[in-house]
N, C-alpha and C. Protein backbone atom coordinates (compact mmCIF):
# COMPACT_ATOMS: atom_id res chain seq x y z
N UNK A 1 -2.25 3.98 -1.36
CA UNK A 1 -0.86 3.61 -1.56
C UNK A 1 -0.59 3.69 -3.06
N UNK A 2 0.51 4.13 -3.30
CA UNK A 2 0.34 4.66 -4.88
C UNK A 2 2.18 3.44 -5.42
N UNK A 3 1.88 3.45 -6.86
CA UNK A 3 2.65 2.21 -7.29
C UNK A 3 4.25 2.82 -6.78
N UNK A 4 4.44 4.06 -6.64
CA UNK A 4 6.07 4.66 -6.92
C UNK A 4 6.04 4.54 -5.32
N UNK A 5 5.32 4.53 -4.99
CA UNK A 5 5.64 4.28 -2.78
C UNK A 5 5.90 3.19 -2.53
N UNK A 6 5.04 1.98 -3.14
CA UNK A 6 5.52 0.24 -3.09
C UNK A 6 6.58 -0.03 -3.92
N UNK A 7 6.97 0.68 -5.10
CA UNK A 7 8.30 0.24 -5.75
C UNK A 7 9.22 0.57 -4.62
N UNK A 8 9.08 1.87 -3.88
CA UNK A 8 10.04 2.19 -3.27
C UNK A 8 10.29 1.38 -1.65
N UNK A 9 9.14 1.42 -1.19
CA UNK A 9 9.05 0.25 0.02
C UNK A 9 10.03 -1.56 -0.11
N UNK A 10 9.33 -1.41 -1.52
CA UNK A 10 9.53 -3.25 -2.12
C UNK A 10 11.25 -3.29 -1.94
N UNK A 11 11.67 -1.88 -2.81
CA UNK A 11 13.21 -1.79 -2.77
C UNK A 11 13.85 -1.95 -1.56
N UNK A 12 13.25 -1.49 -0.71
CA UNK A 12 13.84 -1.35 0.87
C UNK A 12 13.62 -3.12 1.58
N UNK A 13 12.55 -3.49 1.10
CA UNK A 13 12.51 -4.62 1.91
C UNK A 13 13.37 -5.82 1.30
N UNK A 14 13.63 -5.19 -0.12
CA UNK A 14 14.36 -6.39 -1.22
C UNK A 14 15.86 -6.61 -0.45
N UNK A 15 16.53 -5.39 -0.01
CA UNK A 15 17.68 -5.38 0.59
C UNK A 15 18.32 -6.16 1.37
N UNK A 16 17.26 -6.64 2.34
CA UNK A 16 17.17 -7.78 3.54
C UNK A 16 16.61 -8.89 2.96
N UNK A 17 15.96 -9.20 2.21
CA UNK A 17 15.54 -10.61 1.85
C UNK A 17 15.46 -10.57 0.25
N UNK A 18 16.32 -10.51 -0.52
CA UNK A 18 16.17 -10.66 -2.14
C UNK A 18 15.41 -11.25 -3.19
N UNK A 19 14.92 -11.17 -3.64
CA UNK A 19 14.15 -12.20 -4.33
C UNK A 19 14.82 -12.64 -5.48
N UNK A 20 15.20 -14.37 -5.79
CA UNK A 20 16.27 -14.99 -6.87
C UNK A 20 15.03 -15.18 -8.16
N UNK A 21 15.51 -14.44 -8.69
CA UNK A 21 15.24 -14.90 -10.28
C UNK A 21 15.52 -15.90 -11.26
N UNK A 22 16.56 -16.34 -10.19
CA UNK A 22 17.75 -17.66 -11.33
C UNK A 22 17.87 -16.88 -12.69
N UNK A 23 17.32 -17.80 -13.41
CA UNK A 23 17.53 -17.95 -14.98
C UNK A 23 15.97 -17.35 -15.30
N UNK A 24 15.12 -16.95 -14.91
CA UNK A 24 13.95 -16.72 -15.57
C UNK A 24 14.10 -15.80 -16.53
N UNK A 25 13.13 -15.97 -17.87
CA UNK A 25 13.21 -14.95 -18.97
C UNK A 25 12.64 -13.79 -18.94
N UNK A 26 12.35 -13.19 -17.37
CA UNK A 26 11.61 -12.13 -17.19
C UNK A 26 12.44 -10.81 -16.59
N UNK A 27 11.84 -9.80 -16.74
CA UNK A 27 12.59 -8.50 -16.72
C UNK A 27 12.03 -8.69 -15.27
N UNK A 28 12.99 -8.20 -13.91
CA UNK A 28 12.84 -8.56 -12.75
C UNK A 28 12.31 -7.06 -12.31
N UNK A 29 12.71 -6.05 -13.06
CA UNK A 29 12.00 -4.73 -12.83
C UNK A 29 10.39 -4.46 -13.38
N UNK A 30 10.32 -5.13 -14.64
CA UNK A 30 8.68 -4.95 -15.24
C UNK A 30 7.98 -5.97 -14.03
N UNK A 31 8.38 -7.33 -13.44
CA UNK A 31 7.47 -7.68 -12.58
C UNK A 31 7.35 -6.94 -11.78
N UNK A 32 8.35 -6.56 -11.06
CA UNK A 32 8.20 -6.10 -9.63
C UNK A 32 7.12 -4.79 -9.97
N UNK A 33 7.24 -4.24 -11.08
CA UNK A 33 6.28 -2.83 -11.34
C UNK A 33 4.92 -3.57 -11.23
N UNK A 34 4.85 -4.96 -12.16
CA UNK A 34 3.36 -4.76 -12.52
C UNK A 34 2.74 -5.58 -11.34
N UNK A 35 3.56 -6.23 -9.73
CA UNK A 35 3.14 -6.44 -8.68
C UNK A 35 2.68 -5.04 -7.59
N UNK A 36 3.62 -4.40 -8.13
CA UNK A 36 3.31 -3.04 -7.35
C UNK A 36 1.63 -2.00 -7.54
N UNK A 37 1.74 -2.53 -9.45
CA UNK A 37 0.64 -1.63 -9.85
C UNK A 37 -0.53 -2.09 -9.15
N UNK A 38 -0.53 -3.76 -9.26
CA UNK A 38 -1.87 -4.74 -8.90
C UNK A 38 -2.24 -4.28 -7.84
N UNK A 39 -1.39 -4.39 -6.59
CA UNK A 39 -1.87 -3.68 -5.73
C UNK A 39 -1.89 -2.29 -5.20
N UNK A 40 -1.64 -1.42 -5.93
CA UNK A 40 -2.24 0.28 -5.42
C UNK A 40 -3.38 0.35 -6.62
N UNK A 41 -3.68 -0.47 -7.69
CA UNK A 41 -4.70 -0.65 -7.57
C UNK A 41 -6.11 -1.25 -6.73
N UNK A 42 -5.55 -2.15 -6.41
CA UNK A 42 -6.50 -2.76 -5.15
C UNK A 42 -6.89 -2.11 -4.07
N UNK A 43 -5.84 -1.21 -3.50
CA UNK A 43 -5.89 -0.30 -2.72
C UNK A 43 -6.77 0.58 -2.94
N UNK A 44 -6.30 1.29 -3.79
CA UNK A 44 -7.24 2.43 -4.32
C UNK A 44 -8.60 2.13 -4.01
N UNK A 45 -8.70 0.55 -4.99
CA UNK A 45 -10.32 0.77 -5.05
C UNK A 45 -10.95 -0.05 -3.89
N UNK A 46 -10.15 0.02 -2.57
CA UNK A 46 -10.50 -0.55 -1.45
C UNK A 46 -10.87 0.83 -0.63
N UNK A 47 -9.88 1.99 -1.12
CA UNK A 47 -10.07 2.98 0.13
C UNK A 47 -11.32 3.79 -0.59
N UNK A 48 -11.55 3.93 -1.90
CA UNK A 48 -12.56 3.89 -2.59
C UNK A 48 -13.84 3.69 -2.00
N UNK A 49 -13.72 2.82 -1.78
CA UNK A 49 -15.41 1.76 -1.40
C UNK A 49 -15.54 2.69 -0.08
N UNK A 50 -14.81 3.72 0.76
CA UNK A 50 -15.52 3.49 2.11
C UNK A 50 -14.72 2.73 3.24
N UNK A 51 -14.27 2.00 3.06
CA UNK A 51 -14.13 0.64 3.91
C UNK A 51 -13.13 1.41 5.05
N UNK A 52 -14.09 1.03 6.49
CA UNK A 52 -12.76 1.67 7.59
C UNK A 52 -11.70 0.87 7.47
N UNK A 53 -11.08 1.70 7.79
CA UNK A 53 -9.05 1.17 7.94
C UNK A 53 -9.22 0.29 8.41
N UNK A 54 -9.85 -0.24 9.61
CA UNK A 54 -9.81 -1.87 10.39
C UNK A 54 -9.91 -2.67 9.34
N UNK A 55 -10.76 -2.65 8.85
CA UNK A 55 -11.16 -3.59 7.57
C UNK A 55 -10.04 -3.71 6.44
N UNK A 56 -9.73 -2.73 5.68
CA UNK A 56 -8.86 -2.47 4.92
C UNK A 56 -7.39 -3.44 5.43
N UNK A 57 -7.13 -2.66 5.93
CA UNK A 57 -5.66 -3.37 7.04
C UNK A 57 -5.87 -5.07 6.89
N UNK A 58 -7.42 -5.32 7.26
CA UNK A 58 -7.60 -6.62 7.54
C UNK A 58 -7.54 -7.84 6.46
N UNK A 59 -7.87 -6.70 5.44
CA UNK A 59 -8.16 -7.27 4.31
C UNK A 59 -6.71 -7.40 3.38
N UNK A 60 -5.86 -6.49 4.05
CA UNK A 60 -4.23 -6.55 3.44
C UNK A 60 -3.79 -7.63 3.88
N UNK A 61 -3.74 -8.04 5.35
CA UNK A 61 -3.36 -8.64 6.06
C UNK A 61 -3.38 -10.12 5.70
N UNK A 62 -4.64 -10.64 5.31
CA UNK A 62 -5.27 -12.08 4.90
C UNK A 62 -4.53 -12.07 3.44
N UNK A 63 -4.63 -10.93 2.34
CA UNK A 63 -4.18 -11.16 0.81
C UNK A 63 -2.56 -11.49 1.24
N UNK A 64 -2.11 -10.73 2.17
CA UNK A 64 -0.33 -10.77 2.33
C UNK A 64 -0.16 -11.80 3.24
N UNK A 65 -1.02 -12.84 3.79
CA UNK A 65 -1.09 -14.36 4.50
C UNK A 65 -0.91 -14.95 3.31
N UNK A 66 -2.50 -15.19 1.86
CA UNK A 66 -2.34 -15.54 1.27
C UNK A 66 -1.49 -15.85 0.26
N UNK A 67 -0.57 -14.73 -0.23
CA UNK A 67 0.94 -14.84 -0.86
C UNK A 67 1.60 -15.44 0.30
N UNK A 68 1.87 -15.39 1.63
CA UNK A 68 2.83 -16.13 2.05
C UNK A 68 2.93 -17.67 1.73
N UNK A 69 1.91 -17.90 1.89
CA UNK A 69 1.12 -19.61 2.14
C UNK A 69 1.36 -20.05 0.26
N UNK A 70 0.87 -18.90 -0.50
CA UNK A 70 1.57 -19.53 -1.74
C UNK A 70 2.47 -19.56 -2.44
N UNK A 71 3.56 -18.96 -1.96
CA UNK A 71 4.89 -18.80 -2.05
C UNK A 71 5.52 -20.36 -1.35
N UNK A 72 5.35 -20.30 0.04
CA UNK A 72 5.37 -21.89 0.33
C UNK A 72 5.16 -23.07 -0.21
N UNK A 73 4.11 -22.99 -0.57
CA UNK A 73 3.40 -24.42 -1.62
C UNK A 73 4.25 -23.87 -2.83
N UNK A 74 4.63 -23.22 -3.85
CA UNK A 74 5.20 -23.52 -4.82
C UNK A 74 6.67 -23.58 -4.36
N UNK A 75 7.14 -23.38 -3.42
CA UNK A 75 8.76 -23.61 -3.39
C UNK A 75 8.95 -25.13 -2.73
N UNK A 76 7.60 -25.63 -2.45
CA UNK A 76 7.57 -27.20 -1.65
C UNK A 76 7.49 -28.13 -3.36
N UNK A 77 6.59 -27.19 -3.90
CA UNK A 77 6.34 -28.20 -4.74
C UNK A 77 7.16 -28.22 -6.00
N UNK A 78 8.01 -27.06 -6.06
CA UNK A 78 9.16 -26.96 -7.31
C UNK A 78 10.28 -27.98 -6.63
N UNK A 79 10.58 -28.00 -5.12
CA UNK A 79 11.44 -28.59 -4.65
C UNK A 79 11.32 -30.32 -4.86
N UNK A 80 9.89 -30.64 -5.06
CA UNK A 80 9.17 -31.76 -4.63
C UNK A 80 9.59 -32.63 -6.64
N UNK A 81 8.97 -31.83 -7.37
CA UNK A 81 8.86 -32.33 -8.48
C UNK A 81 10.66 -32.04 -9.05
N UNK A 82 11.55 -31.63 -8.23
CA UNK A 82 13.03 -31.85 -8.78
C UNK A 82 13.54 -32.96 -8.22
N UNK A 83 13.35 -33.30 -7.31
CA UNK A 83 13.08 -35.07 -6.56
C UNK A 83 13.54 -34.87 -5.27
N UNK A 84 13.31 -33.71 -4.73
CA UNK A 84 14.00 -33.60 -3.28
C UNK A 84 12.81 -33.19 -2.35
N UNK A 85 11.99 -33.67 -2.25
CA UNK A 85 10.34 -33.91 -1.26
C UNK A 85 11.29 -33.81 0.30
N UNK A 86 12.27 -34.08 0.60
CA UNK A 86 12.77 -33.79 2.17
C UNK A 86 13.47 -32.43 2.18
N UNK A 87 14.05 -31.79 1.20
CA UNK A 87 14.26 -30.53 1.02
C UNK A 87 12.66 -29.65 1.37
N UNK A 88 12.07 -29.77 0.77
CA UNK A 88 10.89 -29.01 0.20
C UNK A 88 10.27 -29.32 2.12
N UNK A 89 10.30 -30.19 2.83
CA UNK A 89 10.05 -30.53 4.41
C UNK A 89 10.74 -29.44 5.23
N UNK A 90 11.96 -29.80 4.78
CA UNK A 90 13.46 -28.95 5.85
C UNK A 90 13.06 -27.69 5.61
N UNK A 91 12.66 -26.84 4.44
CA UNK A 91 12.10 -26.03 4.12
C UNK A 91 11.15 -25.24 4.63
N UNK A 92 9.98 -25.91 5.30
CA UNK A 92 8.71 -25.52 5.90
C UNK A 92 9.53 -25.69 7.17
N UNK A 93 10.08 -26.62 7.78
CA UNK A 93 10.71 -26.92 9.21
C UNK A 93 11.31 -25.61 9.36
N UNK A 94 12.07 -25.06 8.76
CA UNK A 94 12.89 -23.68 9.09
C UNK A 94 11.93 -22.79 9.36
N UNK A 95 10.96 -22.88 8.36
CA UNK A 95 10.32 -21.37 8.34
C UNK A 95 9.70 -21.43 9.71
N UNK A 96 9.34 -22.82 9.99
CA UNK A 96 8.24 -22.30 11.19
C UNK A 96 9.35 -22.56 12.36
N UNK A 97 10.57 -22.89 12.54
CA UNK A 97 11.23 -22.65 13.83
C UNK A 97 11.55 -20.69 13.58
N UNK A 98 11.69 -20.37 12.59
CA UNK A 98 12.24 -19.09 12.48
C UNK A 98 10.86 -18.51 13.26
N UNK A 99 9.85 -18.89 12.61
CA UNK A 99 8.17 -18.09 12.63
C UNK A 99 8.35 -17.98 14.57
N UNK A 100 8.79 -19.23 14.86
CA UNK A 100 8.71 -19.43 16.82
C UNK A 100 9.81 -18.61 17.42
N UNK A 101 10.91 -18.04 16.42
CA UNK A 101 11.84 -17.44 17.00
C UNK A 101 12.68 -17.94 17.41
N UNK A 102 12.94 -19.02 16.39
CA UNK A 102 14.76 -20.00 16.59
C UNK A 102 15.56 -19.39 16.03
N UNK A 103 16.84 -19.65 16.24
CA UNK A 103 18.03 -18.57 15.66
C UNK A 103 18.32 -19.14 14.55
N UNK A 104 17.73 -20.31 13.74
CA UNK A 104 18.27 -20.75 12.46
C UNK A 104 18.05 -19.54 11.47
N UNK A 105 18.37 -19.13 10.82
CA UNK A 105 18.85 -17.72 9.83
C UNK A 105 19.50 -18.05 8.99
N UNK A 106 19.57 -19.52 8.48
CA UNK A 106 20.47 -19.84 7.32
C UNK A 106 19.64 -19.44 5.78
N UNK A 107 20.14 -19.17 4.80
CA UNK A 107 19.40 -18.83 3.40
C UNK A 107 19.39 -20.48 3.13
């Protein structure tokens, strides 16, 4: 997977679910590049090694669990330390009625 195929994927998936920057002092294009690079590097040196596709896949699969799960914990815990700990709840509550296939779809 090469970095200009995930910029271009990332773009497509950004469309439907955006990612807010607020106020951050960061160029929202240099991250998104140097998330893209990290992994077609990883890639690379995964398809590199040998490793059958089962594995590979498997091994995407658990790293792209792991960003989910920590994307969660920091939006619980940015929510938590602004003083709204039942926000940062309602929060996880959505995701996992959405995860079961409830029609809540609110941003």
């Amino acid at each position: 997977m090469t970095e200009d195929t995930l910029l271009q994927l990332m773009a497509e998936v950004e469309k439907e679910d955006p990612i807010d920057y607020a106020d951050l002092p960061f160029d929202d294009r240099a991250l998104r590049q140097l998330a893209c690079r990290l992994i077609a590097e990883r890639s690379e040196q995964m398809e590199a090694s040998g490793m059958p596709m089962e594995a590979l896949l498997a091994t995407m699969w658990a790293s792209t669990a792991k960003l989910v799960l920590e994307n969660l914990v920091l939006n619980a815990r940015l929510l938590t330390l602004q003083g709204m700990p039942e926000d940062a709840q309602a929060l996880i509550d959505r995701i996992a009625r959405q995860s079961r296939g409830g029609q809540d779809r609110e941003s």
